[in-house]
N, C-alpha and C. Protein backbone atom coordinates (compact mmCIF):
# COMPACT_ATOMS: atom_id res chain seq x y z
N UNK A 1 -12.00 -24.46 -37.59
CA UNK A 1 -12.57 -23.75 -36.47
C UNK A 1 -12.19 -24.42 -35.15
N UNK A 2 -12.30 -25.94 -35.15
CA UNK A 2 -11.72 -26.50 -33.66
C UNK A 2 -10.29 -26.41 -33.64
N UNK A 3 -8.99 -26.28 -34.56
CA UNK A 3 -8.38 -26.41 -34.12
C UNK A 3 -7.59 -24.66 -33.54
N UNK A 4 -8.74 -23.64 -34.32
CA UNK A 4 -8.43 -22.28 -33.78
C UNK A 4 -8.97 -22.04 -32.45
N UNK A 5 -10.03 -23.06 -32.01
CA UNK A 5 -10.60 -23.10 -30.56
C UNK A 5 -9.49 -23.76 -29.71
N UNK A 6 -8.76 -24.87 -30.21
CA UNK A 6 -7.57 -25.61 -29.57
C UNK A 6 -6.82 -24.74 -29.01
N UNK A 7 -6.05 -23.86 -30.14
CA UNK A 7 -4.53 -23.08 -30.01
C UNK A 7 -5.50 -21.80 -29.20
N UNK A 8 -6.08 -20.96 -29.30
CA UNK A 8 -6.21 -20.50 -28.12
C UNK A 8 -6.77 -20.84 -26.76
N UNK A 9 -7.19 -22.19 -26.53
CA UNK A 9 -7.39 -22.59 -25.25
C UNK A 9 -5.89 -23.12 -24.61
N UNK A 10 -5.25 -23.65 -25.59
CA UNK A 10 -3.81 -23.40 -25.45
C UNK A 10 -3.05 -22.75 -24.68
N UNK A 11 -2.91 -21.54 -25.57
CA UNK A 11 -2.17 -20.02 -25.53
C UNK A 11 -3.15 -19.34 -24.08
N UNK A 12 -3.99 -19.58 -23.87
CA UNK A 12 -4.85 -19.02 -22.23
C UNK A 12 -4.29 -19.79 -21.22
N UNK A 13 -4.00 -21.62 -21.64
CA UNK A 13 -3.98 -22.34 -20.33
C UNK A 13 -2.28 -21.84 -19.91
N UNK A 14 -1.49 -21.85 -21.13
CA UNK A 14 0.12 -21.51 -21.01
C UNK A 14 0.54 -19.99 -20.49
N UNK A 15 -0.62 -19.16 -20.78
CA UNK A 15 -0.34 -17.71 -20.36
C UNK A 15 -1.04 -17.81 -18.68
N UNK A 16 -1.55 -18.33 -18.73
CA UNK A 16 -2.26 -18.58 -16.89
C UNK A 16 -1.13 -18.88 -16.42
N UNK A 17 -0.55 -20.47 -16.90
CA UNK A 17 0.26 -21.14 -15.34
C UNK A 17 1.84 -19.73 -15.49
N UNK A 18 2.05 -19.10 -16.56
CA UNK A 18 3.33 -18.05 -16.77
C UNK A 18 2.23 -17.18 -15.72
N UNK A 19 1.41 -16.60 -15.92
CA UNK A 19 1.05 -15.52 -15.10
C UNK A 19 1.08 -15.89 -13.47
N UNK A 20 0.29 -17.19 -12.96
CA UNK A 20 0.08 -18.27 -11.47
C UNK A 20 1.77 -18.33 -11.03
N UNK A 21 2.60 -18.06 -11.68
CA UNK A 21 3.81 -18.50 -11.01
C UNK A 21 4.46 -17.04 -10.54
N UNK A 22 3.81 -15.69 -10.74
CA UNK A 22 4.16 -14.87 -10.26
C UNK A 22 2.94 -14.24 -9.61
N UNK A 23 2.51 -15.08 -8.91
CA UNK A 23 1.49 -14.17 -7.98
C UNK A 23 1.88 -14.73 -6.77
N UNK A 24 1.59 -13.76 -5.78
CA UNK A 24 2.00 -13.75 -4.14
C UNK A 24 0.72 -14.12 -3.63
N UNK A 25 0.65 -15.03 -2.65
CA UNK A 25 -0.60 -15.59 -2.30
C UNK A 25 -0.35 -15.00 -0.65
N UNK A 26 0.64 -14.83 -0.45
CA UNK A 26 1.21 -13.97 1.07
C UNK A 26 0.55 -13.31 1.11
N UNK A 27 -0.84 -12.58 2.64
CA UNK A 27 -1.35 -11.40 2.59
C UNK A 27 -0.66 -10.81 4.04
N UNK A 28 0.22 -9.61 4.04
CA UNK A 28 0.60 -9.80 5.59
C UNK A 28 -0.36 -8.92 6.41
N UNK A 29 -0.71 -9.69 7.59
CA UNK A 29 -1.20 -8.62 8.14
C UNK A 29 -0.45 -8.10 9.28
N UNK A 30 -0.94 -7.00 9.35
CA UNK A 30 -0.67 -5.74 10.19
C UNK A 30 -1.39 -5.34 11.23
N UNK A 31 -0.52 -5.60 12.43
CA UNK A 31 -1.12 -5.93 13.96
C UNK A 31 -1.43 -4.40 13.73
N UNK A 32 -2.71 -4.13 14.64
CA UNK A 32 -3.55 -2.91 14.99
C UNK A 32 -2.92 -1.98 15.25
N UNK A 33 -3.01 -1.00 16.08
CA UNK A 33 -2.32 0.42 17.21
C UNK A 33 -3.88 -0.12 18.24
N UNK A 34 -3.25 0.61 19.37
CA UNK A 34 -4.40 0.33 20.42
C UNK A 34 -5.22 1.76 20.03
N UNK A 35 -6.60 1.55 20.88
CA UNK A 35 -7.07 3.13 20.64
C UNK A 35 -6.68 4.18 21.23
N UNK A 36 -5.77 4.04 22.17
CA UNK A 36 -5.02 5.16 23.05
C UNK A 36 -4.22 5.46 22.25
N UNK A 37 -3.39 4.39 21.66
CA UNK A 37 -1.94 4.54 20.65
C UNK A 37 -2.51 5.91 19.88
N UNK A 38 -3.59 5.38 18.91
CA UNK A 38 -4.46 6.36 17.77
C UNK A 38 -4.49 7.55 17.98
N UNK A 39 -5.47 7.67 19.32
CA UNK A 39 -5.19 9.07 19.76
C UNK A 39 -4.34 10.42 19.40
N UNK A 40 -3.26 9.41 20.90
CA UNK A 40 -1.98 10.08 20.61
C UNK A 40 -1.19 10.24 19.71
N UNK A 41 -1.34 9.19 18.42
CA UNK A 41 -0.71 9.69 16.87
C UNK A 41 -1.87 10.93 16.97
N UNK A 42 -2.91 10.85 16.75
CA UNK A 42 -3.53 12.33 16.30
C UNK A 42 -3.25 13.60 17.22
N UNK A 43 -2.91 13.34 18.73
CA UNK A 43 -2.35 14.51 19.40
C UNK A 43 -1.18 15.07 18.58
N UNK A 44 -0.46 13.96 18.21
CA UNK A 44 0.88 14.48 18.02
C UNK A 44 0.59 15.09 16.73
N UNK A 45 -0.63 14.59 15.73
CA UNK A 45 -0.41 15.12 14.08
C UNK A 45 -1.03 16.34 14.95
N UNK A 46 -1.85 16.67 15.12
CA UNK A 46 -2.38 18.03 15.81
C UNK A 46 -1.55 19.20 16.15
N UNK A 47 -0.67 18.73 16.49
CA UNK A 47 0.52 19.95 17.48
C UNK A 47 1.26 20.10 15.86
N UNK A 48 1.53 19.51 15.02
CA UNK A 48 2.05 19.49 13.93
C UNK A 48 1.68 20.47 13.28
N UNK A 49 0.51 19.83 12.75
CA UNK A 49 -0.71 20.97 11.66
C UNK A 49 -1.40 21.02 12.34
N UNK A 50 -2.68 21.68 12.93
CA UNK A 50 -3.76 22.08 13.64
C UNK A 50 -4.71 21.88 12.12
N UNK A 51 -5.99 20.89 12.33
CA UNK A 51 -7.03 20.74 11.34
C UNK A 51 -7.77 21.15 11.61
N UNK A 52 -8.32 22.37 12.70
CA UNK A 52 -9.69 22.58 13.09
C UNK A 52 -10.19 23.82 12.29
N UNK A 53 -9.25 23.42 11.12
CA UNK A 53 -10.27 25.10 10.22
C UNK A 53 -10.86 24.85 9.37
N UNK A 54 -12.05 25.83 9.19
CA UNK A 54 -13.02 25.44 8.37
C UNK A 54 -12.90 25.75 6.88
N UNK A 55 -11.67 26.61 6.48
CA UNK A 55 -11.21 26.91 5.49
C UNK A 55 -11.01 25.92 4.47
N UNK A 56 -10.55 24.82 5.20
CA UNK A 56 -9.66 23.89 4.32
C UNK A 56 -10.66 22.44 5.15
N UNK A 57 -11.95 22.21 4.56
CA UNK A 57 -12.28 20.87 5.18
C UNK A 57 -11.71 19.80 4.32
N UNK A 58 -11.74 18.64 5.04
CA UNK A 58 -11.49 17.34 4.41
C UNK A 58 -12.78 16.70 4.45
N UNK A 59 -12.79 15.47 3.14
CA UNK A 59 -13.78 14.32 3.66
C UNK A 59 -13.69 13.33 4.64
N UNK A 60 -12.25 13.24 5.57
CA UNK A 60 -12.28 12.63 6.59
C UNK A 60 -11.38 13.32 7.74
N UNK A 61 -11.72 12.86 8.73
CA UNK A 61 -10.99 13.69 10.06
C UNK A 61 -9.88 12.85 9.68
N UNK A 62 -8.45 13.43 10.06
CA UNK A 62 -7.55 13.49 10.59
C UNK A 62 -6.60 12.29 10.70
N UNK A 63 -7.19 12.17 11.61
CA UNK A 63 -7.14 10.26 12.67
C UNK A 63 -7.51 9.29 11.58
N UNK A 64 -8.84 9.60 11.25
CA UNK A 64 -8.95 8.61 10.23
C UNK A 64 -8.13 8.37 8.61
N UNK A 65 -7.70 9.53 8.42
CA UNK A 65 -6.87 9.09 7.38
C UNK A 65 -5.44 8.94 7.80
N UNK A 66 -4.33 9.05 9.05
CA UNK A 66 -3.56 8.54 9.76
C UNK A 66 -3.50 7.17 9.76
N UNK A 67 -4.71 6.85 10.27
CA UNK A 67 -5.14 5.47 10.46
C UNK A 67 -5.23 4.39 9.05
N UNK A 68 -5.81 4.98 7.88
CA UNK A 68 -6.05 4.33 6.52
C UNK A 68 -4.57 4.40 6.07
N UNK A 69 -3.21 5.18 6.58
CA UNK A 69 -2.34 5.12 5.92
C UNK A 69 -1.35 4.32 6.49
N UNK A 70 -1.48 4.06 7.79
CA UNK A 70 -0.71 3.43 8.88
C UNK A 70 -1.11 1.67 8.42
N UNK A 71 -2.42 1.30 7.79
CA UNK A 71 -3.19 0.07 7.42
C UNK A 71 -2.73 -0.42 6.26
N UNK A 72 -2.30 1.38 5.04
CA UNK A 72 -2.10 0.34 3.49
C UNK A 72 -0.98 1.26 3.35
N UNK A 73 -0.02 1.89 3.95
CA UNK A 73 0.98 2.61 3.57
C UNK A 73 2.43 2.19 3.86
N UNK A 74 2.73 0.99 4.92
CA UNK A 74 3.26 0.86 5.04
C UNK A 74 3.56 -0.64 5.58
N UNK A 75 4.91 -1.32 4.99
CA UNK A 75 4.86 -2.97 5.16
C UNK A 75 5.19 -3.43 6.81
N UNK A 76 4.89 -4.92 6.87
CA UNK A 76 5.07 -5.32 8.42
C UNK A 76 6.42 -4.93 9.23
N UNK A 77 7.37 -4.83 8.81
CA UNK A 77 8.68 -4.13 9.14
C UNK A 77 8.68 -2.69 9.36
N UNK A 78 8.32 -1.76 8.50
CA UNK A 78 7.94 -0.70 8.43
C UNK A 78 7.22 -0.33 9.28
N UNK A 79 6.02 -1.08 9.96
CA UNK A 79 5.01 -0.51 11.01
C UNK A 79 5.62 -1.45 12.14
N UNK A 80 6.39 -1.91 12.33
CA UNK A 80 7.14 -2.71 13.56
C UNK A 80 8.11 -1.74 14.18
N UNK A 81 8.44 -0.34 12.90
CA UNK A 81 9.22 0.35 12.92
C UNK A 81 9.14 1.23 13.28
N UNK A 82 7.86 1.82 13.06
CA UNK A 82 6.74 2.69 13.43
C UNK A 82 6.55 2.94 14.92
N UNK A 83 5.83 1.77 15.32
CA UNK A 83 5.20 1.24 16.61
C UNK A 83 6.43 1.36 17.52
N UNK A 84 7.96 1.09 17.53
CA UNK A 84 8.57 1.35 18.19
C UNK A 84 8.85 2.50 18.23
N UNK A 85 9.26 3.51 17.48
CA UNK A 85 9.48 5.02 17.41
C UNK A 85 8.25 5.07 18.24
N UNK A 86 7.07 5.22 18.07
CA UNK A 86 6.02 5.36 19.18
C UNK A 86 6.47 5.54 20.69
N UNK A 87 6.90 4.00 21.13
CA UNK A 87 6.81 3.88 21.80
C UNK A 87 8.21 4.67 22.93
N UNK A 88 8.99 5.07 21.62
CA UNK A 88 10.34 5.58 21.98
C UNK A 88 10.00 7.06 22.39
N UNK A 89 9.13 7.95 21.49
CA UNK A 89 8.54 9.09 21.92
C UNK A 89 7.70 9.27 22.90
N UNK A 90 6.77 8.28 23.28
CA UNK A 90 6.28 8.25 24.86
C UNK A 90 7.11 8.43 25.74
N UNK A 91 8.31 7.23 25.85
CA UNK A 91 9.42 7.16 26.60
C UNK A 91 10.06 8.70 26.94
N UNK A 92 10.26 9.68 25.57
CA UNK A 92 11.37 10.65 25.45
C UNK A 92 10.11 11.63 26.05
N UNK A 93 9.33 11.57 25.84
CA UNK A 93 8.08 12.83 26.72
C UNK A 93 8.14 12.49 28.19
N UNK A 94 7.91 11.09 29.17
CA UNK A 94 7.72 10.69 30.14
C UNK A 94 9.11 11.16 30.38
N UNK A 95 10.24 11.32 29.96
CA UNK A 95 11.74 11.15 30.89
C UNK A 95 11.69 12.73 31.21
N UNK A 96 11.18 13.14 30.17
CA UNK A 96 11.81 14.99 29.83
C UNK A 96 10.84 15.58 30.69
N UNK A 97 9.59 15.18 30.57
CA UNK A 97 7.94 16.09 31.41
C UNK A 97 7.60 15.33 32.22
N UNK A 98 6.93 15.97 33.31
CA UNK A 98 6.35 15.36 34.36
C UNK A 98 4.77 15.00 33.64
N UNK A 99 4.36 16.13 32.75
CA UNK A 99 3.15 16.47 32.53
C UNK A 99 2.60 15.20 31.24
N UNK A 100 1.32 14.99 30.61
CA UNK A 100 0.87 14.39 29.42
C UNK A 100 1.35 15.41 28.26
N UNK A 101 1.34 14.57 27.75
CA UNK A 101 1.52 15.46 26.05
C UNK A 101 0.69 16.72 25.62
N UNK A 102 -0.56 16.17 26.13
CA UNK A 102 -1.37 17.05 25.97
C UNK A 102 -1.59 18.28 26.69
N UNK A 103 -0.63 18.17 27.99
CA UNK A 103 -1.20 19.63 28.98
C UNK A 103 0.67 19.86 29.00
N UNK A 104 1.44 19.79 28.03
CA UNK A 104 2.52 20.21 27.57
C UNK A 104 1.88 21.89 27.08
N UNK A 105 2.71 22.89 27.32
CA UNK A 105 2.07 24.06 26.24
C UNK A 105 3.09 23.83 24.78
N UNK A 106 2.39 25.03 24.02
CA UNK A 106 3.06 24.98 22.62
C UNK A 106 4.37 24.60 22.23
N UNK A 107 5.09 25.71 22.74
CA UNK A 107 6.46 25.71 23.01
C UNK A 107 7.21 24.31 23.44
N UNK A 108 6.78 23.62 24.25
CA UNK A 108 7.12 22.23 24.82
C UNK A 108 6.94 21.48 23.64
N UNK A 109 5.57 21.92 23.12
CA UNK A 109 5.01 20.64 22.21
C UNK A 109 6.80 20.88 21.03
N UNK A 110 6.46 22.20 20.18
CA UNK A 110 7.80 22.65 19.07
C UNK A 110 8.63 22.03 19.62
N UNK A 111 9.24 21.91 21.14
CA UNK A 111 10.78 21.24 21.19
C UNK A 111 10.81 20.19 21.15
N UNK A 112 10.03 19.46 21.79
CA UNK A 112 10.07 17.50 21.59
C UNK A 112 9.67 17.41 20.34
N UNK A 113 8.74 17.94 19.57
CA UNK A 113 8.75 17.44 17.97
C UNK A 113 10.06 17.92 17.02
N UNK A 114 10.46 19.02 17.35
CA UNK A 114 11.81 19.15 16.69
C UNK A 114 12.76 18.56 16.63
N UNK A 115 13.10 18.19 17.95
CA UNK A 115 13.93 16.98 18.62
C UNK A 115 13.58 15.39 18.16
N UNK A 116 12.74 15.33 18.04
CA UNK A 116 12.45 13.95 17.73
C UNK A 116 12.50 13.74 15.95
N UNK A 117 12.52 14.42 15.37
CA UNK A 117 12.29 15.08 14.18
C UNK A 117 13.99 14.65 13.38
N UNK A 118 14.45 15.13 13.80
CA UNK A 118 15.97 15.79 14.02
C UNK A 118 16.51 14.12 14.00
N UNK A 119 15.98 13.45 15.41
CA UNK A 119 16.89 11.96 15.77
C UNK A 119 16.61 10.98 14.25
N UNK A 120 17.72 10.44 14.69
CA UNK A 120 17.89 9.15 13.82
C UNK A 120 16.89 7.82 13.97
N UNK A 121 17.28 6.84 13.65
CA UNK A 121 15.91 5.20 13.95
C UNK A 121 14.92 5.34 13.40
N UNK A 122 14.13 4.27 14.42
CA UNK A 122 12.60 4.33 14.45
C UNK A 122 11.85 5.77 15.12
N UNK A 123 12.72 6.28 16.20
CA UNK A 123 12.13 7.55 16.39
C UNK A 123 11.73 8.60 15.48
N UNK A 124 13.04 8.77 14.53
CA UNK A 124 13.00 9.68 13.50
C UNK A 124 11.74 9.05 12.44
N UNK A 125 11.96 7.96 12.07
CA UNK A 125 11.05 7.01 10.53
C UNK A 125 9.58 7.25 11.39
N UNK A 126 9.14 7.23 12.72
CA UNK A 126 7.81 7.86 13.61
C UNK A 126 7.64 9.10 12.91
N UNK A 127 8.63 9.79 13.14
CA UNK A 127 8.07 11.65 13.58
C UNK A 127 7.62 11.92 11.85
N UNK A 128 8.77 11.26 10.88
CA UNK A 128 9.12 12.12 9.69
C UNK A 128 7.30 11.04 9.01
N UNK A 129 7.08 9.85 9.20
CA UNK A 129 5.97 9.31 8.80
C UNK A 129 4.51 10.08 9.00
N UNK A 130 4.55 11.18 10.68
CA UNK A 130 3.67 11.42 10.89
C UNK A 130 3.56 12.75 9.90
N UNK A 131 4.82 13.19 10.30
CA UNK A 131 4.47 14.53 9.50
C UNK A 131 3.98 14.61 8.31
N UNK A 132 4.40 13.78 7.34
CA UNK A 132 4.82 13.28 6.13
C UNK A 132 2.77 13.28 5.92
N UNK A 133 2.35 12.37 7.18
CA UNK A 133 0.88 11.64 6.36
C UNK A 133 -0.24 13.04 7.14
N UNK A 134 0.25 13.87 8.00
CA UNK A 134 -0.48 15.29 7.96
C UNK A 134 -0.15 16.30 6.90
N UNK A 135 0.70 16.21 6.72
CA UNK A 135 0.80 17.44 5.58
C UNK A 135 0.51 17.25 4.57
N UNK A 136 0.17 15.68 3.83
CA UNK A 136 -0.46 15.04 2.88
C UNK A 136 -2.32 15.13 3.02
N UNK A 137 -2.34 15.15 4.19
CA UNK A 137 -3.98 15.52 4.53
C UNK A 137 -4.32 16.27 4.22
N UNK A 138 -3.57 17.52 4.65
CA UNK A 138 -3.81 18.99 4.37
C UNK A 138 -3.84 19.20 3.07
N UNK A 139 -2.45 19.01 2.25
CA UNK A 139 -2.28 19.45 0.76
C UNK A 139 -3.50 18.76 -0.26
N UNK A 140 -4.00 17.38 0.43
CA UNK A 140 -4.92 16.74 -0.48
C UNK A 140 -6.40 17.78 -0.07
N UNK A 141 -6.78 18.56 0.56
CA UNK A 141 -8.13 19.21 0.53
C UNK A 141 -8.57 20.07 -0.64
N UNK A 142 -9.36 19.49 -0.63
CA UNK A 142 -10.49 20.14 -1.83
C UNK A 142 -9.75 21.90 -2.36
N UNK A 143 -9.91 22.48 -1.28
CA UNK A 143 -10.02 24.30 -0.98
C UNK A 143 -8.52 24.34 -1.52
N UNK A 144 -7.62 23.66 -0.81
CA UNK A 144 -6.01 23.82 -0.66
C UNK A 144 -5.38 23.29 -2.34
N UNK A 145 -5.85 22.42 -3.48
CA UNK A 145 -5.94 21.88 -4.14
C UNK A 145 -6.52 22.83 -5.45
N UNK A 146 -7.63 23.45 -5.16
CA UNK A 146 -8.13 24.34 -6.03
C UNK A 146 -7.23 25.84 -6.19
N UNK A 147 -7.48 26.34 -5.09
CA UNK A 147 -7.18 27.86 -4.86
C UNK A 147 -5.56 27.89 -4.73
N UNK A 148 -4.61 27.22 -4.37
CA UNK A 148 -3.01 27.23 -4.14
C UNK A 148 -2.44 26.41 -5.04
N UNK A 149 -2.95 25.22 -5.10
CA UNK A 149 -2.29 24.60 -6.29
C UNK A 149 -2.66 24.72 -7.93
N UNK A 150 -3.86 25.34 -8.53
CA UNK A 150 -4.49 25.44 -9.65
C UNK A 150 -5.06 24.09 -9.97
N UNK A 151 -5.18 23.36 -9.32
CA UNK A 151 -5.96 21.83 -9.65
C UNK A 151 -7.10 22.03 -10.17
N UNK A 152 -7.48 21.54 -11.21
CA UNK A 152 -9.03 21.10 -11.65
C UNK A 152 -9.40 19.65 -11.46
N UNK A 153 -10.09 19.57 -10.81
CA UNK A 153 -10.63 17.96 -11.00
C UNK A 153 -11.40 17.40 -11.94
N UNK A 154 -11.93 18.16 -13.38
CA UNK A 154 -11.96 17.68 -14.42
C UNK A 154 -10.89 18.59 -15.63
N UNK A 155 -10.39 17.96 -15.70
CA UNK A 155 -9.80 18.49 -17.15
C UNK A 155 -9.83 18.57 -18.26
N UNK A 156 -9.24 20.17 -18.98
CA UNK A 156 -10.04 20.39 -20.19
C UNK A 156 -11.19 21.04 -20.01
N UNK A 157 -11.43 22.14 -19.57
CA UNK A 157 -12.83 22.55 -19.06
C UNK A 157 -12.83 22.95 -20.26
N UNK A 158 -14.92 23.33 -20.63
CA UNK A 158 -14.91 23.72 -21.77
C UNK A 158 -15.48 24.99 -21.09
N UNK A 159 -14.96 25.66 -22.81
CA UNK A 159 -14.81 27.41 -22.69
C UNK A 159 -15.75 28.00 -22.74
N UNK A 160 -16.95 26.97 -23.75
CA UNK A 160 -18.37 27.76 -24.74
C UNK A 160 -17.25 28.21 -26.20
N UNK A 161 -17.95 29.23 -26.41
CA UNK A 161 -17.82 30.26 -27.85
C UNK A 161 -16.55 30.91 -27.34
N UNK A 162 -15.41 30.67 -27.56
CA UNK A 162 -14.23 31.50 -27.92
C UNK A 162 -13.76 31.83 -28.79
N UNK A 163 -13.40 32.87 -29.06
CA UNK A 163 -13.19 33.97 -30.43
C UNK A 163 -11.55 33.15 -31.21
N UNK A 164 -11.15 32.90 -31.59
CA UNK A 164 -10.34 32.10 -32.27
C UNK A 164 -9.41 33.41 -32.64
């Protein structure tokens, strides 16, 4: 009996230090967006998809799941990558409009997102990220999930008494 207590205290201490030599103790973190930055990602997912219908609610606004994906969706390079496309689309709105983004009309809004859409870089890895994490908002709703996609969220429903 002790020496079957031996060989597996063994076989645990030898499978630990094999397992300890492949773990990452690195946690990177990921500098913020300001709250203006936030915003204006949600202006821009807005002009994209419009979320204000009641058809299709979510359990979180918008912004906030932008925000949860911008936090665990993407690595420190990746949101370095991000943050500049940002800052490159401010730039490409300020050169082109006199006006804010926001008192742009529709039409304005369709051409700078098309355009930016379209470009190459960090501008493009911006536009195609935003779109990418609104239209993932949308498709993940409850309503949009049930009724368009045939999703059940339990599976295997039972039938009762079916005639065989």
């Amino acid at each position: 009996m002790r020496r079957r207590k031996a060989l597996q205290s063994i076989a645990m201490g030898i499978g630990g230090v094999a397992t300890l030599s492949h773990c990452n103790t690195f946690i990177p973190t990921v500098s913020q967006l300001q709250e203006k930055d936030e915003q204006f990602i949600g202006l821009i997912s807005e002009s994209i998809l419009p979320s204000k219908s009641i058809s299709f609610p979510t359990p979180e606004p918008r912004l906030e799941f932008l925000a949860n994906q911008l936090e665990g969706g993407l690595t420190s390079t990746q949101f370095e990558e991000y943050k500049s496309g940002l800052e490159e689309f401010k730039k490409s709105i300020d050169d082109s409009f006199a006006q804010a983004f926001d008192k742009l009309s529709a039409y304005q809004h369709h051409e700078i997102l098309t355009k930016a859409l379209a470009s190459e870089g960090s501008l493009g890895f911006f536009m195609q990220k935003t779109r990418q994490w609104s239209l993932r908002h949308f498709i993940t709703s409850e309503n949009y999930m049930t009724n368009y996609l045939g999703y059940e969220f339990m599976p295997n429903r039972y039938l009762g008494c079916v005639r065989v």
